[in-house]
PDB file of N, CA and C in Angstrom:
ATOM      1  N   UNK A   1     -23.420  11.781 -71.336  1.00  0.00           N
ATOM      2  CA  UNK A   1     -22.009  11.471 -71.287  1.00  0.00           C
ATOM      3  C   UNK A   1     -21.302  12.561 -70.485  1.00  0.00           C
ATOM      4  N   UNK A   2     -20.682  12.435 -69.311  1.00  0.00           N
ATOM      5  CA  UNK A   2     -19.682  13.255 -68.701  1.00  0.00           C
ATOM      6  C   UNK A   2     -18.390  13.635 -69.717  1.00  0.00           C
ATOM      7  N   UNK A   3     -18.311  14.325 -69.875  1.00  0.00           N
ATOM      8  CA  UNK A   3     -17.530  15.622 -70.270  1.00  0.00           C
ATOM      9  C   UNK A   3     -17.393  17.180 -70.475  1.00  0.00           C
ATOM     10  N   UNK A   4     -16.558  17.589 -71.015  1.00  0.00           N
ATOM     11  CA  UNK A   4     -16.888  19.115 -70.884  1.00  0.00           C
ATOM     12  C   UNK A   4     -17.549  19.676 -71.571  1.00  0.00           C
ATOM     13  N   UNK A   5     -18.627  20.326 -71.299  1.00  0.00           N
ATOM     14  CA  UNK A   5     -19.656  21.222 -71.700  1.00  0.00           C
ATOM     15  C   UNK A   5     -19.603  22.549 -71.658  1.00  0.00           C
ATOM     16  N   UNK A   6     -19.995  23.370 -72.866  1.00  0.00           N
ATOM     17  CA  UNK A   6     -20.078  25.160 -72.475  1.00  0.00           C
ATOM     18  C   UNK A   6     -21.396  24.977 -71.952  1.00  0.00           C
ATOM     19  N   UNK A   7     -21.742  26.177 -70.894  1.00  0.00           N
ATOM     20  CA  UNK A   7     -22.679  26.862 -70.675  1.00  0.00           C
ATOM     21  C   UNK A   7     -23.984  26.427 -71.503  1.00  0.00           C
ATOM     22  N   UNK A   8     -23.974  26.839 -72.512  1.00  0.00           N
ATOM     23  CA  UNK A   8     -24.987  27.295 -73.235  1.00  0.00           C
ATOM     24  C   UNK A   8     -25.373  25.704 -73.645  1.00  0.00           C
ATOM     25  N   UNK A   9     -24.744  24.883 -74.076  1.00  0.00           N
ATOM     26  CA  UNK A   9     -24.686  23.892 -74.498  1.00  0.00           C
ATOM     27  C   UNK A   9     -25.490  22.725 -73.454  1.00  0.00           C
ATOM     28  N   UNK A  10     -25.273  22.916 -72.131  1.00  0.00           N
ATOM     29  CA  UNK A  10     -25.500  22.321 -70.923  1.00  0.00           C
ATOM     30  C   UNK A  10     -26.665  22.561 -70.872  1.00  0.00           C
ATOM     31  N   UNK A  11     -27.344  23.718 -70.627  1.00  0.00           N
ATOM     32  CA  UNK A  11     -28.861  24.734 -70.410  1.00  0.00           C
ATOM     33  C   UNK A  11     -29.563  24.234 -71.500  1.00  0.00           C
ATOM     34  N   UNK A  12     -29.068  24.038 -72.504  1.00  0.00           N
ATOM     35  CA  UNK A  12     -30.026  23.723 -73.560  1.00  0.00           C
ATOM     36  C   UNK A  12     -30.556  22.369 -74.092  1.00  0.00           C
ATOM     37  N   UNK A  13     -29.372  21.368 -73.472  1.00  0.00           N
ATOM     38  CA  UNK A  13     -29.617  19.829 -72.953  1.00  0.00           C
ATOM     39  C   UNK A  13     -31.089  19.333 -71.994  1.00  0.00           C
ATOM     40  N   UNK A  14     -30.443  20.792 -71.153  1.00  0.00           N
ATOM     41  CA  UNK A  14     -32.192  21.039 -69.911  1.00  0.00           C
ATOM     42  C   UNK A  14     -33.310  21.187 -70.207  1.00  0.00           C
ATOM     43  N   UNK A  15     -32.995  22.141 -71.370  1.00  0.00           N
ATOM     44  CA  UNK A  15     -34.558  23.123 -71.878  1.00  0.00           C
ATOM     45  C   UNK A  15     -34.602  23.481 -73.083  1.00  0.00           C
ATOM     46  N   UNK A  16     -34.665  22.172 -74.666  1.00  0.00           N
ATOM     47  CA  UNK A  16     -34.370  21.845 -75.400  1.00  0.00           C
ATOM     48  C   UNK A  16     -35.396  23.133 -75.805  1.00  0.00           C
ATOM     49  N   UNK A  17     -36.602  23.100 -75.381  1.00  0.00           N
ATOM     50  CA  UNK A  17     -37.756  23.662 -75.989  1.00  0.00           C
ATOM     51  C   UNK A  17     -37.559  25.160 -75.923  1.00  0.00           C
ATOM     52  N   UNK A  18     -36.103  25.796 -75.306  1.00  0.00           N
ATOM     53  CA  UNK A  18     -36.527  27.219 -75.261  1.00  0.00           C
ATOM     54  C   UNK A  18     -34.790  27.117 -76.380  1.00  0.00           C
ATOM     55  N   UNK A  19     -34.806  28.858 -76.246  1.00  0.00           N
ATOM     56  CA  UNK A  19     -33.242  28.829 -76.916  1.00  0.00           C
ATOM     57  C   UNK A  19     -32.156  28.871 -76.224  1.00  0.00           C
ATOM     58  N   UNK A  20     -30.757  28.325 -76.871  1.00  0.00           N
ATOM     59  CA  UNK A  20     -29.733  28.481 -75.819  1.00  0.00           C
ATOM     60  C   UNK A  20     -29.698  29.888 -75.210  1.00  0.00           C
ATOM     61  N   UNK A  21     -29.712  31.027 -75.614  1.00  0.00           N
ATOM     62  CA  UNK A  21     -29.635  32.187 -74.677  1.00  0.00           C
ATOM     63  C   UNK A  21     -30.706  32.136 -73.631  1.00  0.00           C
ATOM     64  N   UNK A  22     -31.675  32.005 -74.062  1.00  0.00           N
ATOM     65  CA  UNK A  22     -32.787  31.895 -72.893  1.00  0.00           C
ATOM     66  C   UNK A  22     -32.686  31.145 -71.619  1.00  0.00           C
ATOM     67  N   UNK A  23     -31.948  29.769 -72.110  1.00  0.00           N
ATOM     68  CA  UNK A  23     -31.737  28.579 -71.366  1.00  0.00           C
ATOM     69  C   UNK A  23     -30.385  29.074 -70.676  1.00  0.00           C
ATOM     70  N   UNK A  24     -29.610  29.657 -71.575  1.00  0.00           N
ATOM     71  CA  UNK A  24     -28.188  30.408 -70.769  1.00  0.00           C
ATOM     72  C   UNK A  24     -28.682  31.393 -69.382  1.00  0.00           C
ATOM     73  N   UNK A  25     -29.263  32.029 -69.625  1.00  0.00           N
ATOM     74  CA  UNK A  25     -30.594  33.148 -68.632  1.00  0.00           C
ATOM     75  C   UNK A  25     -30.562  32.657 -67.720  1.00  0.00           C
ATOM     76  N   UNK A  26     -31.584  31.420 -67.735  1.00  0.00           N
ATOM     77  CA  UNK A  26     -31.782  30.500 -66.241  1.00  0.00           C
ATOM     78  C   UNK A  26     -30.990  30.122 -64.912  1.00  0.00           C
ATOM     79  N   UNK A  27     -29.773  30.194 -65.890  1.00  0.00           N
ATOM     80  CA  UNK A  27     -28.268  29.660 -64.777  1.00  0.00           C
ATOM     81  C   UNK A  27     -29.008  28.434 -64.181  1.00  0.00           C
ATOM     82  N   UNK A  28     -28.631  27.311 -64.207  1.00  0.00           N
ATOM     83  CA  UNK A  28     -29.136  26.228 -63.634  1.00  0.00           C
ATOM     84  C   UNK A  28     -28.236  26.161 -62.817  1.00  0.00           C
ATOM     85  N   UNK A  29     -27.224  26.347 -62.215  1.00  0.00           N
ATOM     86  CA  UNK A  29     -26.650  26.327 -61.122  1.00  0.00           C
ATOM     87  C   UNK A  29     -27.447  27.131 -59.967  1.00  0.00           C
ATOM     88  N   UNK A  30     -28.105  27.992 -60.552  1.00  0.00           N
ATOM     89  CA  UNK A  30     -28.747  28.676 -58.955  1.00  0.00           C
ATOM     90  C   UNK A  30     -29.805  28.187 -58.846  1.00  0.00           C
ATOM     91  N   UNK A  31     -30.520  27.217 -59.286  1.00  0.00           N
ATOM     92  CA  UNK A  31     -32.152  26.709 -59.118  1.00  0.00           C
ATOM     93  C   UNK A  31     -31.499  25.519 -58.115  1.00  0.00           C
ATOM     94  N   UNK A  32     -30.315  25.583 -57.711  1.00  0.00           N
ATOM     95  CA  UNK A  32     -30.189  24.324 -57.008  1.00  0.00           C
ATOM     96  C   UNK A  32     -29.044  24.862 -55.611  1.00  0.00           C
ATOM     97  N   UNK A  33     -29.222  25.476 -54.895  1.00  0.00           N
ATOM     98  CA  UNK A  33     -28.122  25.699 -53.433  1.00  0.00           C
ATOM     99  C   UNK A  33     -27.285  24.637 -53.131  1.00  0.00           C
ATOM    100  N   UNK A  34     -28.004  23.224 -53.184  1.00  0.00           N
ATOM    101  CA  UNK A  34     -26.394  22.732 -52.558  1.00  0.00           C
ATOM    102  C   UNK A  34     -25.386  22.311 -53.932  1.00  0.00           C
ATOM    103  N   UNK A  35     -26.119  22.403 -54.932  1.00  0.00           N
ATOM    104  CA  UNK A  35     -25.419  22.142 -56.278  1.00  0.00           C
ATOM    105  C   UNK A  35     -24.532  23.418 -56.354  1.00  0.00           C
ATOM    106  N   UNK A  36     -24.451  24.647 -55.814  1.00  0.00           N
ATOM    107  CA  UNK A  36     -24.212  25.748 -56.251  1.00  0.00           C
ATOM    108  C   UNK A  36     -22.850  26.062 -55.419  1.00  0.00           C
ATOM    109  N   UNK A  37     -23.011  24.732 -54.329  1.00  0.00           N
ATOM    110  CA  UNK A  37     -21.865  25.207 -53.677  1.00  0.00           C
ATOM    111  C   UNK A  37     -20.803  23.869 -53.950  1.00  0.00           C
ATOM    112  N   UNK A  38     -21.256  23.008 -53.898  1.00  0.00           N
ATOM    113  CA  UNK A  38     -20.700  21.809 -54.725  1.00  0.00           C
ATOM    114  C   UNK A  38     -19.945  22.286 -55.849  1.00  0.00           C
ATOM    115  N   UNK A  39     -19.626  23.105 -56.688  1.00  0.00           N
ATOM    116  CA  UNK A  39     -19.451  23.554 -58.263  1.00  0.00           C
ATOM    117  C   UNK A  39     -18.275  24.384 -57.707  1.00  0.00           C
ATOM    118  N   UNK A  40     -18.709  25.492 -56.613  1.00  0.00           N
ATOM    119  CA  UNK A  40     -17.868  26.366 -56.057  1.00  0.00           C
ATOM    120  C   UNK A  40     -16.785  25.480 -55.528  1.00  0.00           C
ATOM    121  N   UNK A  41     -16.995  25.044 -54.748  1.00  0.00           N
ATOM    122  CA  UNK A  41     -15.461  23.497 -54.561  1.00  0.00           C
ATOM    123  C   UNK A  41     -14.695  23.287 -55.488  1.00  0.00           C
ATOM    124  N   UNK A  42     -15.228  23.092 -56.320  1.00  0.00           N
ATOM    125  CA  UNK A  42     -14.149  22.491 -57.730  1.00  0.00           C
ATOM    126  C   UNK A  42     -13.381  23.980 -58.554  1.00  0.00           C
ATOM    127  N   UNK A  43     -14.098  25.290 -57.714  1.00  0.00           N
ATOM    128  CA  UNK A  43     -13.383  26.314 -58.175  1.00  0.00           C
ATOM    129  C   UNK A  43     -14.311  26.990 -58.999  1.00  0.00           C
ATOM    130  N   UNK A  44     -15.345  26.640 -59.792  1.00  0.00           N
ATOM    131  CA  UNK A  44     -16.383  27.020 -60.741  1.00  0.00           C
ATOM    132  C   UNK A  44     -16.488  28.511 -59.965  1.00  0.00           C
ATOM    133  N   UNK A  45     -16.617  29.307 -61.099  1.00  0.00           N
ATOM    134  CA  UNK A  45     -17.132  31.008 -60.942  1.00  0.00           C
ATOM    135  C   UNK A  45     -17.986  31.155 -62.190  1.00  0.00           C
ATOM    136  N   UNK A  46     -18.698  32.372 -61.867  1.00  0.00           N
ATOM    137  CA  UNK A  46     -19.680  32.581 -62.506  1.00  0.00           C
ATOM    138  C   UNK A  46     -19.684  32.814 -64.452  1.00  0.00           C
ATOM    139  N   UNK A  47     -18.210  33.441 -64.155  1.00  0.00           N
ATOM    140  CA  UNK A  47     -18.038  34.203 -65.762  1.00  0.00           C
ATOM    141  C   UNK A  47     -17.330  33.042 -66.222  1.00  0.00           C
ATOM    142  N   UNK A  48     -17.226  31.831 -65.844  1.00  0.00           N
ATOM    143  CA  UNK A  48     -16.399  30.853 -66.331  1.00  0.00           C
ATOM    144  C   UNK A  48     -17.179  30.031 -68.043  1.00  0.00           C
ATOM    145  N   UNK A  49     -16.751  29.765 -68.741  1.00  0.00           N
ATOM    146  CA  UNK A  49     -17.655  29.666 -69.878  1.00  0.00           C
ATOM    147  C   UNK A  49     -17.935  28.131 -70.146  1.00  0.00           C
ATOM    148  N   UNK A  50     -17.057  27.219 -69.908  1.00  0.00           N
ATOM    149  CA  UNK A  50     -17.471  26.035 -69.427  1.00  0.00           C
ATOM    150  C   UNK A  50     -17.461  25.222 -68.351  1.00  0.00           C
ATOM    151  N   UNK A  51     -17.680  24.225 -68.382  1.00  0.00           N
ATOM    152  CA  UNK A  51     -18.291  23.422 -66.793  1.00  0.00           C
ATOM    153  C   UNK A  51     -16.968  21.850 -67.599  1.00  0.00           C
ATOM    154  N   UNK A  52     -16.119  21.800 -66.156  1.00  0.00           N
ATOM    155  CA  UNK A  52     -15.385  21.082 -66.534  1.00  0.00           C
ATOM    156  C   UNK A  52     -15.907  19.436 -66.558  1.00  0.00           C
ATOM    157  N   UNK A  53     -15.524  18.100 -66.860  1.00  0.00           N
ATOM    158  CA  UNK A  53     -16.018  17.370 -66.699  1.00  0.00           C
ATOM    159  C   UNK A  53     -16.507  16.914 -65.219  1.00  0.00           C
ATOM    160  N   UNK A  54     -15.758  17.566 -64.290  1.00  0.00           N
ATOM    161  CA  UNK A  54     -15.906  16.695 -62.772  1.00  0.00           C
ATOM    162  C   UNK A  54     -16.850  17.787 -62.362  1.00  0.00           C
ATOM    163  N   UNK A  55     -17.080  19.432 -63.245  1.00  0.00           N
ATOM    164  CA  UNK A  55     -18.672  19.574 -62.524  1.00  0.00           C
ATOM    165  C   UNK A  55     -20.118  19.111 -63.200  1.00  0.00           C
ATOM    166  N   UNK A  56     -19.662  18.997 -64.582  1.00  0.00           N
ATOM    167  CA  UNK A  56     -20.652  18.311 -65.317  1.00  0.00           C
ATOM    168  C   UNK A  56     -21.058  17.036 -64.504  1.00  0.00           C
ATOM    169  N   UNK A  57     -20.460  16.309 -63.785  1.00  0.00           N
ATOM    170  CA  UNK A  57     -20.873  14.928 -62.920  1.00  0.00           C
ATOM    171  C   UNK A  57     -21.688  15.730 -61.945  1.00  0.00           C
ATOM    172  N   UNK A  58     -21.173  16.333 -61.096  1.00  0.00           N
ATOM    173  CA  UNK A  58     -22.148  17.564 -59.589  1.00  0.00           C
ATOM    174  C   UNK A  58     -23.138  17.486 -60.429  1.00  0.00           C
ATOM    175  N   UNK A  59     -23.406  18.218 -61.627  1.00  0.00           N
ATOM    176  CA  UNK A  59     -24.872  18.568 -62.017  1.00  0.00           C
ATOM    177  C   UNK A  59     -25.398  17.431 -62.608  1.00  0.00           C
ATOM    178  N   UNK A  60     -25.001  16.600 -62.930  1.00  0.00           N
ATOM    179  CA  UNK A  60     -26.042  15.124 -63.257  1.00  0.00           C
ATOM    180  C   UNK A  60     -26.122  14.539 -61.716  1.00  0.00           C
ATOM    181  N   UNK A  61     -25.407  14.379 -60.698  1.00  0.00           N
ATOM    182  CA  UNK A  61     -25.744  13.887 -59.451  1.00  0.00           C
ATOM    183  C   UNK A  61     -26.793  14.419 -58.638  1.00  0.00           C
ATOM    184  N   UNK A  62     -26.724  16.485 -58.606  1.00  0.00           N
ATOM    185  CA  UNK A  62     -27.556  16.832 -58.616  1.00  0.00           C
ATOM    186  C   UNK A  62     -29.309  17.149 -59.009  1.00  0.00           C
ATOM    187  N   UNK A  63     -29.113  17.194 -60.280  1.00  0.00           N
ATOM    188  CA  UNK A  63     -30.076  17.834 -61.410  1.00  0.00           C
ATOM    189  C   UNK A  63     -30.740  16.261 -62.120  1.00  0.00           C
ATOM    190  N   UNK A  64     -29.513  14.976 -62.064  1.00  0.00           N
ATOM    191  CA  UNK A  64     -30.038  13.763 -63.473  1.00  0.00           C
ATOM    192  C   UNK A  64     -29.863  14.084 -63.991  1.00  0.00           C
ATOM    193  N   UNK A  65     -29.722  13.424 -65.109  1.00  0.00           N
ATOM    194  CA  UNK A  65     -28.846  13.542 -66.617  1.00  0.00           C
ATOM    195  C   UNK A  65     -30.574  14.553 -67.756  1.00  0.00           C
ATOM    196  N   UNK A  66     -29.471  14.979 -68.107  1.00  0.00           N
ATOM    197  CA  UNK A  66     -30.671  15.645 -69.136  1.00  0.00           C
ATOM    198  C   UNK A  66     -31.595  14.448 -69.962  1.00  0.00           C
TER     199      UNK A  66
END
């Protein structure tokens, strides 16, 4: 479902099998370059703590839905 997601919450949708900090670790925004700049468009920065709904869509367009 598109909506807003924290961080941690998102990563762990990805990588059910590890823990959210671990999965927080990964940054799934950087395993992907053109996703990374796609995100940056909508304004997304790094220390930002959630992913608004219209980048939560970038990363399912990118990445597929968890």
């Amino acid at each position: 479902k598109i909506r807003p997601y924290s961080k941690s919450e998102l990563a762990q949708a990805y990588a059910p099998e590890i823990t959210s900090q671990a999965a927080l670790a990964r940054r799934l925004e950087r395993l992907n370059r053109p996703l990374t700049e796609a995100l940056r468009q909508t304004g997304y920065y790094t220390k930002q703590r959630l992913f608004t709904s219209r980048q939560v869509a970038l990363i399912f367009e990118y990445l597929g839905e968890p």
